[in-house]
Protein backbone atom coordinates (compact mmCIF):
# COMPACT_ATOMS: atom_id res chain seq x y z
CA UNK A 1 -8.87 -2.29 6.49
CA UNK A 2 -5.45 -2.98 6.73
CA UNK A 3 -2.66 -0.32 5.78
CA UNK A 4 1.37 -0.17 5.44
CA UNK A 5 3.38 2.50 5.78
CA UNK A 6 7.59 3.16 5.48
CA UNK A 7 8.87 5.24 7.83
CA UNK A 8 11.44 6.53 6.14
CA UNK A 9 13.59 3.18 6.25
CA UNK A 10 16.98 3.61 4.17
CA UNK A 11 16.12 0.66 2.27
CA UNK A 12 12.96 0.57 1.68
CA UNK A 13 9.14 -1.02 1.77
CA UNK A 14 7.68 -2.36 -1.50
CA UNK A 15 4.23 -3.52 -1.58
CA UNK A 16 4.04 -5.56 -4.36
CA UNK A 17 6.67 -4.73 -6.13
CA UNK A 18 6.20 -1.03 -5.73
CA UNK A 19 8.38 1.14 -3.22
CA UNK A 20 5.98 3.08 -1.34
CA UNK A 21 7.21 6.01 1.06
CA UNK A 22 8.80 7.70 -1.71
CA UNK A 23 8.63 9.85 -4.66
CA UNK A 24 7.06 12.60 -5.77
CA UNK A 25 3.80 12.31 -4.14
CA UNK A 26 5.40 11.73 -0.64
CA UNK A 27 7.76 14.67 -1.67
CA UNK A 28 4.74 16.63 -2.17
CA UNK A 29 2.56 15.43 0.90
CA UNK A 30 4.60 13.54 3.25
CA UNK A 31 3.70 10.00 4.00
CA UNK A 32 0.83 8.14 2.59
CA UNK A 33 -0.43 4.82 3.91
CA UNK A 34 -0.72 2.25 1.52
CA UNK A 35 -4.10 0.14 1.44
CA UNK A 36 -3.75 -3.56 1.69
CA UNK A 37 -5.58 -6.03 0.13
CA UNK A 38 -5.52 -10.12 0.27
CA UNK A 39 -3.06 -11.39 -1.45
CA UNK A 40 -0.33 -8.74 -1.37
CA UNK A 41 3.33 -8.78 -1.15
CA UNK A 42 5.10 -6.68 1.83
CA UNK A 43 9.31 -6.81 0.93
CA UNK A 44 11.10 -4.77 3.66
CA UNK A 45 14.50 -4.30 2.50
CA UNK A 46 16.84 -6.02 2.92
CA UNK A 47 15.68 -9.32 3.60
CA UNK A 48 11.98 -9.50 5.13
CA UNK A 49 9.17 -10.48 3.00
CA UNK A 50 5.71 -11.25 3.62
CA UNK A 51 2.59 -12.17 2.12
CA UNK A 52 -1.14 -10.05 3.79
CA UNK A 53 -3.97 -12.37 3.97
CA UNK A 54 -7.43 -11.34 5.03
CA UNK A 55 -10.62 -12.92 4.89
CA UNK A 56 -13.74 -10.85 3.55
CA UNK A 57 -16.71 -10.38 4.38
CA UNK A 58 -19.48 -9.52 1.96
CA UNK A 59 -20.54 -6.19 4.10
CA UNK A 60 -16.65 -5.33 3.68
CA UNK A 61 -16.43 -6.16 -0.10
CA UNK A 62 -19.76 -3.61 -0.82
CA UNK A 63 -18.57 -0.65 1.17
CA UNK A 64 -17.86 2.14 -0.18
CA UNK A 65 -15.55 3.30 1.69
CA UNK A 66 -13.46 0.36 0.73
CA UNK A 67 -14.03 0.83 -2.71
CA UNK A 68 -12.99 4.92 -2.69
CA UNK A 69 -9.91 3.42 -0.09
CA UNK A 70 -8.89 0.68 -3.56
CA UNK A 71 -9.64 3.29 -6.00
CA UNK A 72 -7.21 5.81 -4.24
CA UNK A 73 -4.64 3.57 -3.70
CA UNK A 74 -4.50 2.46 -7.13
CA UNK A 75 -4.59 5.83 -8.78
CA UNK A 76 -1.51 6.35 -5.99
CA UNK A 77 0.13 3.28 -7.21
CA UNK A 78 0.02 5.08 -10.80
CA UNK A 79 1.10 7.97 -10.01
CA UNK A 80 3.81 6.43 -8.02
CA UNK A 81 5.27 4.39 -11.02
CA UNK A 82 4.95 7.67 -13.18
């Protein structure tokens, strides 16, 4: 598993789209890393942007681990974008 986290840059690390490192959740609990999965966007403000790639293996995809790690990083990515 592969995770990004801002540290408190001025301008800013999206994942997808979403700015993570800030809002009220971070507010409330102080940084969060962000769970990466294939195929994701990484845009660090101003002008770097990348694209995560991983390859998976079918031990990885059935663990469930991973799958409370996804779940909890989308139900941060809602709350987030609340």
């Amino acid at each position: 598993m592969v995770y990004c986290e801002d540290q408190l840059s001025l301008n800013g690390t999206y994942v997808n789209g979403l700015r993570i490192g800030s809002g009220k959740i971070t507010a409330a609990y102080g940084r969060i890393p962000f769970l990466l999965n294939d195929g994701d966007t990484i845009l660090i403000k101003p002008s770097w942007e990348f694209r995560f790639h991983q390859p998976h293996s079918t031990a990885e995809k059935s663990s469930p681990i991973r799958e409370r790690d996804t779940l909890v990083s989308n139900l941060m990515n809602v709350i987030q974008q609340c």
